[in-house]
C-alpha atoms as a PDB file:
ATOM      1  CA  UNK A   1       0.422   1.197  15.014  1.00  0.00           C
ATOM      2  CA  UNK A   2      -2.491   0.359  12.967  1.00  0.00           C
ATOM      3  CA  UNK A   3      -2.261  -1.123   9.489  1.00  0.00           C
ATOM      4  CA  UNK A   4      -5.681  -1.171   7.467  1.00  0.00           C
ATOM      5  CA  UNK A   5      -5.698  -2.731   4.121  1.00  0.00           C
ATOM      6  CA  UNK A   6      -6.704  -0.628   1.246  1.00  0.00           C
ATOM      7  CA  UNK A   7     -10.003  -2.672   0.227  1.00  0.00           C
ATOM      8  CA  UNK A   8     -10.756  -2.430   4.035  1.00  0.00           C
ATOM      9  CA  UNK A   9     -11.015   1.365   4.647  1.00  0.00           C
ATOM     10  CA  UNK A  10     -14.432   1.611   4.876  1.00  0.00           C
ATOM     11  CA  UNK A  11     -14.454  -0.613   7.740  1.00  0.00           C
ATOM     12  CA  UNK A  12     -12.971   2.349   9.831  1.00  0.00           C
ATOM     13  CA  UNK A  13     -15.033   4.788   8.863  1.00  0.00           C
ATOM     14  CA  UNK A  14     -16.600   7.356  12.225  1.00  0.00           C
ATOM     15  CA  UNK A  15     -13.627   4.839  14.051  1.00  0.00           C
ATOM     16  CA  UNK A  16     -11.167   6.398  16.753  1.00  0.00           C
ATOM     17  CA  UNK A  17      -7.647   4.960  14.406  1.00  0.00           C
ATOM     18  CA  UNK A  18      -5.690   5.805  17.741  1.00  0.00           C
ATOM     19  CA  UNK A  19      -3.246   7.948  19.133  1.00  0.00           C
ATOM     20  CA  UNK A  20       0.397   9.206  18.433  1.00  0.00           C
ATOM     21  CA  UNK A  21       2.828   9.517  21.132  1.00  0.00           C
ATOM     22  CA  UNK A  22       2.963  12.375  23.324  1.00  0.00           C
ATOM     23  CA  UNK A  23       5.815  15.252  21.525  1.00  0.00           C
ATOM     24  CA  UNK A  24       7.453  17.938  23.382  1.00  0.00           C
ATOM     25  CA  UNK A  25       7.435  21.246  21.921  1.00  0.00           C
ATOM     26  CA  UNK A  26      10.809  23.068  22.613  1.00  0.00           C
ATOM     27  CA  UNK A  27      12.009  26.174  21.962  1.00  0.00           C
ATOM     28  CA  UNK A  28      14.685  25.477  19.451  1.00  0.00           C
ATOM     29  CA  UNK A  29      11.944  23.377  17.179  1.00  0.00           C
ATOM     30  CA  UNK A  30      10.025  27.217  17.127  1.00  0.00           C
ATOM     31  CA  UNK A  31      12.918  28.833  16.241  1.00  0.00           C
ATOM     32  CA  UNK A  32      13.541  26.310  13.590  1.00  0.00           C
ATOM     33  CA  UNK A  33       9.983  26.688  12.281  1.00  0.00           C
ATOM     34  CA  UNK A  34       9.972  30.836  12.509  1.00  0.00           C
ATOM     35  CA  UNK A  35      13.607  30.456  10.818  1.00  0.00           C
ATOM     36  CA  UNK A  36      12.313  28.395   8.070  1.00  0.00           C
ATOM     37  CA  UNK A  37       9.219  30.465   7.293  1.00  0.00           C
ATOM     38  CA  UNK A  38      10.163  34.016   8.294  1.00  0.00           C
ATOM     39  CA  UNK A  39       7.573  34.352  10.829  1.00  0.00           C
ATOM     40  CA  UNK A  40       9.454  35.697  13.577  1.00  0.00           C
ATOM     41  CA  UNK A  41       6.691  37.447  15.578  1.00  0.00           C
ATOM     42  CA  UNK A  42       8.164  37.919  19.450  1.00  0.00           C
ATOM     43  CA  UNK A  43       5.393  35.677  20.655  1.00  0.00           C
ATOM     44  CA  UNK A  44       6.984  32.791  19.667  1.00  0.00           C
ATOM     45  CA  UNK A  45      10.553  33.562  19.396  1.00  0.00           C
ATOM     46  CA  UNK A  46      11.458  36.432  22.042  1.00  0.00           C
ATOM     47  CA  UNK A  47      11.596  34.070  25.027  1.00  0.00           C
ATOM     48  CA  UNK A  48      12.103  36.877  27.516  1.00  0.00           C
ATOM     49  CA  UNK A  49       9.485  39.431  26.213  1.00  0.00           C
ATOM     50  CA  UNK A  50       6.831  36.413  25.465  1.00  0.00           C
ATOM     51  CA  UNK A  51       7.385  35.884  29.397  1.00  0.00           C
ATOM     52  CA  UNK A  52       6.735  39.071  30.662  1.00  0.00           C
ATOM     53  CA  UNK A  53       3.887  40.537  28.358  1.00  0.00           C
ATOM     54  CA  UNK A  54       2.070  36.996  26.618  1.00  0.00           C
ATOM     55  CA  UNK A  55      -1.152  36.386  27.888  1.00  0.00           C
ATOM     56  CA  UNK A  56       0.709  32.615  28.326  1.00  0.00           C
ATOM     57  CA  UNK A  57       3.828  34.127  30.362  1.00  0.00           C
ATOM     58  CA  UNK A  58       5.413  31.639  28.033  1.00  0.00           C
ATOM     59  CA  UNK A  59       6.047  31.705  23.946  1.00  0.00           C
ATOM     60  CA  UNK A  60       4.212  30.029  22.164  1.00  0.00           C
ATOM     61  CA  UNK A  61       4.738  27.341  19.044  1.00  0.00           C
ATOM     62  CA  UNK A  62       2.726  29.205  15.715  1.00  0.00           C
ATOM     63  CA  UNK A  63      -0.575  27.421  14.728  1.00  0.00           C
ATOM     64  CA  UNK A  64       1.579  26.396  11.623  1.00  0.00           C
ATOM     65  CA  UNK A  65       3.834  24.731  13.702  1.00  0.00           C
ATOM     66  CA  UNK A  66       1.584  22.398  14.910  1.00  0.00           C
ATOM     67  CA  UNK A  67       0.024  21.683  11.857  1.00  0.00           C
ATOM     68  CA  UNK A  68       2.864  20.682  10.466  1.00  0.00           C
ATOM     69  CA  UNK A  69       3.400  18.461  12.887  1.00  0.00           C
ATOM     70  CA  UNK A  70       0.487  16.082  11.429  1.00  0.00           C
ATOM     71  CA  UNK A  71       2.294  13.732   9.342  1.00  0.00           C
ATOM     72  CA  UNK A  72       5.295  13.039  12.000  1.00  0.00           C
ATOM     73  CA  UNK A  73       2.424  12.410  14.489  1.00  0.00           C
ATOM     74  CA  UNK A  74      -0.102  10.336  12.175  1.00  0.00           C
ATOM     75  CA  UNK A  75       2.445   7.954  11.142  1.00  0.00           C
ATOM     76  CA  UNK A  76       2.987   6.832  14.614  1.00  0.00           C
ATOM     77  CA  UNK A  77      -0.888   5.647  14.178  1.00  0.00           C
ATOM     78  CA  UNK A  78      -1.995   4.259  11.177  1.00  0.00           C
ATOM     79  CA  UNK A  79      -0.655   2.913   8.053  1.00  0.00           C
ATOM     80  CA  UNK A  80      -2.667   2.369   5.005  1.00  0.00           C
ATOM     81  CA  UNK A  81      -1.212  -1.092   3.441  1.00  0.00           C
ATOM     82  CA  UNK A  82      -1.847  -2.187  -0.131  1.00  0.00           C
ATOM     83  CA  UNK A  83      -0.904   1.397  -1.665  1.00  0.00           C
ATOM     84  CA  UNK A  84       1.662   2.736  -3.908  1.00  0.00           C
ATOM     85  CA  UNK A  85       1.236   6.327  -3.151  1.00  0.00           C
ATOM     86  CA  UNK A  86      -0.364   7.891  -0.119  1.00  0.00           C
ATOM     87  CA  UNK A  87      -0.482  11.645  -1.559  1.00  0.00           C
ATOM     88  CA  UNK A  88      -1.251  14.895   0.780  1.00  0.00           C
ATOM     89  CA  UNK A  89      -4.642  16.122  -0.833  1.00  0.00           C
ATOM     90  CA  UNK A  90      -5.147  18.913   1.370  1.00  0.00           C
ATOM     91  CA  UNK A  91      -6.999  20.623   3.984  1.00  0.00           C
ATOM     92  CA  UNK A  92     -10.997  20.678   4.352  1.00  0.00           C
ATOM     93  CA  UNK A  93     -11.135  22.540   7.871  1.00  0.00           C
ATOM     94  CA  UNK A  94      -8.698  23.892  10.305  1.00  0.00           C
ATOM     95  CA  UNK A  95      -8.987  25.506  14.146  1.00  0.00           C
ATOM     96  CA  UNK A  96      -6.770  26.253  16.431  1.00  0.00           C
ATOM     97  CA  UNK A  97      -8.661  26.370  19.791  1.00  0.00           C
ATOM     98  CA  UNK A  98      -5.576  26.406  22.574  1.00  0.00           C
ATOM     99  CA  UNK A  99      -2.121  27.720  22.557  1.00  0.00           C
ATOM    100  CA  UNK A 100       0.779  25.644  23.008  1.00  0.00           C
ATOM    101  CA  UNK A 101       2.797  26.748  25.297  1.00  0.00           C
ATOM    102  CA  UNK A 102       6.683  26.132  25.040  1.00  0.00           C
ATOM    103  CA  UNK A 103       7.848  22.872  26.655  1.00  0.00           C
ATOM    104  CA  UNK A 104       4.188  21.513  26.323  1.00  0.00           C
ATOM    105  CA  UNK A 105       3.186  17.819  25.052  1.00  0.00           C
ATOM    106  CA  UNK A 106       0.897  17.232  21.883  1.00  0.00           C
ATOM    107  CA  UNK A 107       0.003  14.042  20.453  1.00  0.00           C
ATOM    108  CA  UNK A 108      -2.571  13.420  17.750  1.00  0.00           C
ATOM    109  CA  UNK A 109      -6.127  11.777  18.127  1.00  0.00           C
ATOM    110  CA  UNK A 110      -6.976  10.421  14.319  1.00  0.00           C
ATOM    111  CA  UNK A 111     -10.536   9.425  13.297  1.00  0.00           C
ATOM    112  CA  UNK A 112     -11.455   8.452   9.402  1.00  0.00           C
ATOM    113  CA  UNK A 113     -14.368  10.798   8.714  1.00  0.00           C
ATOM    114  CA  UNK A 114     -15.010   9.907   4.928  1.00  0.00           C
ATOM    115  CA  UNK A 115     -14.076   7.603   1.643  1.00  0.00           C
ATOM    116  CA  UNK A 116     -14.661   9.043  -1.907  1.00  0.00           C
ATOM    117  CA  UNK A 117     -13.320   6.562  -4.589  1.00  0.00           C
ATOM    118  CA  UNK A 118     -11.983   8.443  -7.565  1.00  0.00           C
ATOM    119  CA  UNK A 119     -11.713   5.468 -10.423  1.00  0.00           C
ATOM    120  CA  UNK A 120     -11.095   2.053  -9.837  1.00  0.00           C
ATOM    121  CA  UNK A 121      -7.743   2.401  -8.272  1.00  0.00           C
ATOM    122  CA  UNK A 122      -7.616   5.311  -6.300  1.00  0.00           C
ATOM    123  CA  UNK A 123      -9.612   6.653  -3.195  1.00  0.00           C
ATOM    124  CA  UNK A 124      -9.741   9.693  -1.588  1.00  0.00           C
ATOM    125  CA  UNK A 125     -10.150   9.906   2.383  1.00  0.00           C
ATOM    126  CA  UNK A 126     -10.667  12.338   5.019  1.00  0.00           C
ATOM    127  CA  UNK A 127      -9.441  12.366   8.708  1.00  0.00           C
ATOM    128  CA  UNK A 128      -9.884  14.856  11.420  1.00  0.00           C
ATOM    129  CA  UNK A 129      -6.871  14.824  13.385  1.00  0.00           C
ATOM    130  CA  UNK A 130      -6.848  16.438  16.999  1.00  0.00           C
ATOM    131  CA  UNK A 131      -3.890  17.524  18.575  1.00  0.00           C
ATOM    132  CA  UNK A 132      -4.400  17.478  22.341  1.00  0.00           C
ATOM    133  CA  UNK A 133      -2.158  19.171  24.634  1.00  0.00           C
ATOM    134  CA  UNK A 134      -1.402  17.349  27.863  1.00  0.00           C
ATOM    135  CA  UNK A 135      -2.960  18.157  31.204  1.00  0.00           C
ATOM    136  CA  UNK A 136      -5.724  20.598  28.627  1.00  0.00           C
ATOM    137  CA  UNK A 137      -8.541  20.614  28.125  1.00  0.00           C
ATOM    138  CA  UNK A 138      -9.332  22.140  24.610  1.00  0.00           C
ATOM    139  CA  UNK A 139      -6.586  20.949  21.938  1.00  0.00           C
ATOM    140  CA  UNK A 140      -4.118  22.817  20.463  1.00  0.00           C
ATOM    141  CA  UNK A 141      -5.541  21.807  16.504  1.00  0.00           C
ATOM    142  CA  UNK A 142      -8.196  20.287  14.870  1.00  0.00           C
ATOM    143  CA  UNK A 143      -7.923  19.715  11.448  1.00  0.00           C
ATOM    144  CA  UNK A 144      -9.723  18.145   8.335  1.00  0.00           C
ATOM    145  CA  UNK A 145      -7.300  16.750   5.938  1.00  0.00           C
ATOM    146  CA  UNK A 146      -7.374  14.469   2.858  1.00  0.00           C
ATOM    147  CA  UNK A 147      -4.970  11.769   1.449  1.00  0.00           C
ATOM    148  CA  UNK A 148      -5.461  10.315  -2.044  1.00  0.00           C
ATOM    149  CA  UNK A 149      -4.393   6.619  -1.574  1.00  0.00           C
ATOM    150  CA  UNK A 150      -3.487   4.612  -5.266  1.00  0.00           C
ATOM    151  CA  UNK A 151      -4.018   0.992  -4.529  1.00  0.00           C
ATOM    152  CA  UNK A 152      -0.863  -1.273  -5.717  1.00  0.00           C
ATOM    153  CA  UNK A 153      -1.447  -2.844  -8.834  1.00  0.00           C
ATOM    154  CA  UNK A 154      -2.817  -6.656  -8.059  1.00  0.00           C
END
């Protein structure tokens, strides 16, 4: 894992931070996920059906899903040392150009797009993280996100 100092961020700016470790999407983490947000569509939950009439012959995780997946993949990659609170700012683009297929592998590809100081103490940063799906081409997500960083007091 990568550990980059808070006065350092710049540094890695339009920088490849790394990658996560490969993560296995199973069946019982989508019916978790469609549990937990009511989103039961068959696609992703009707294992039999989702084989016989998907376009995948396979269900699939929701787009959600994987998104949500971000911060238990970034972490494996990058820390941001120095900081007393690392807060979830929000999202500045999403796509979801693949499927992921039940039983597939995603890891995340992180790159630091942008850094916006807000005051003297705080700084606001933007990643695009890409989750690739093993043995694909085209990944599964590629999202824009932001995290406000507060630097620890010196």
């Amino acid at each position: 894992m990568l550990t980059i100092p808070f006065d350092s961020l710049t540094d890695y700016l339009g920088i490849t931070l790394g990658h996560s470790a490969w993560t296995q999407i199973s069946q019982d983490r989508v019916q978790a996920f469609a549990d937990a947000t009511g989103d039961q569509q068959w696609i992703h939950v009707d294992v039999a059906r989702a084989r016989r009439e998907s376009p995948w012959h396979s269900p699939i995780a929701h787009g959600f899903l994987t998104l949500s997946l971000l911060p238990l993949l970034n972490q494996q990659v990058f820390r941001v040392a120095g900081t007393t609170a690392s807060i979830n700012y929000g999202l500045d683009r999403v796509r979801f150009p693949t499927a992921v297929m039940v039983g597939a592998e995603i890891r995340s590809k992180v790159e630091l797009l942008a850094i916006r100081p807000q005051g003297e103490d705080r700084t606001r940063a933007s990643y695009r993280s890409t989750l690739e799906v093993r043995d694909q081409d085209r990944p599964a997500c590629v999202a824009e996100h932001l995290v406000l960083y507060t630097r620890r007091s010196r």
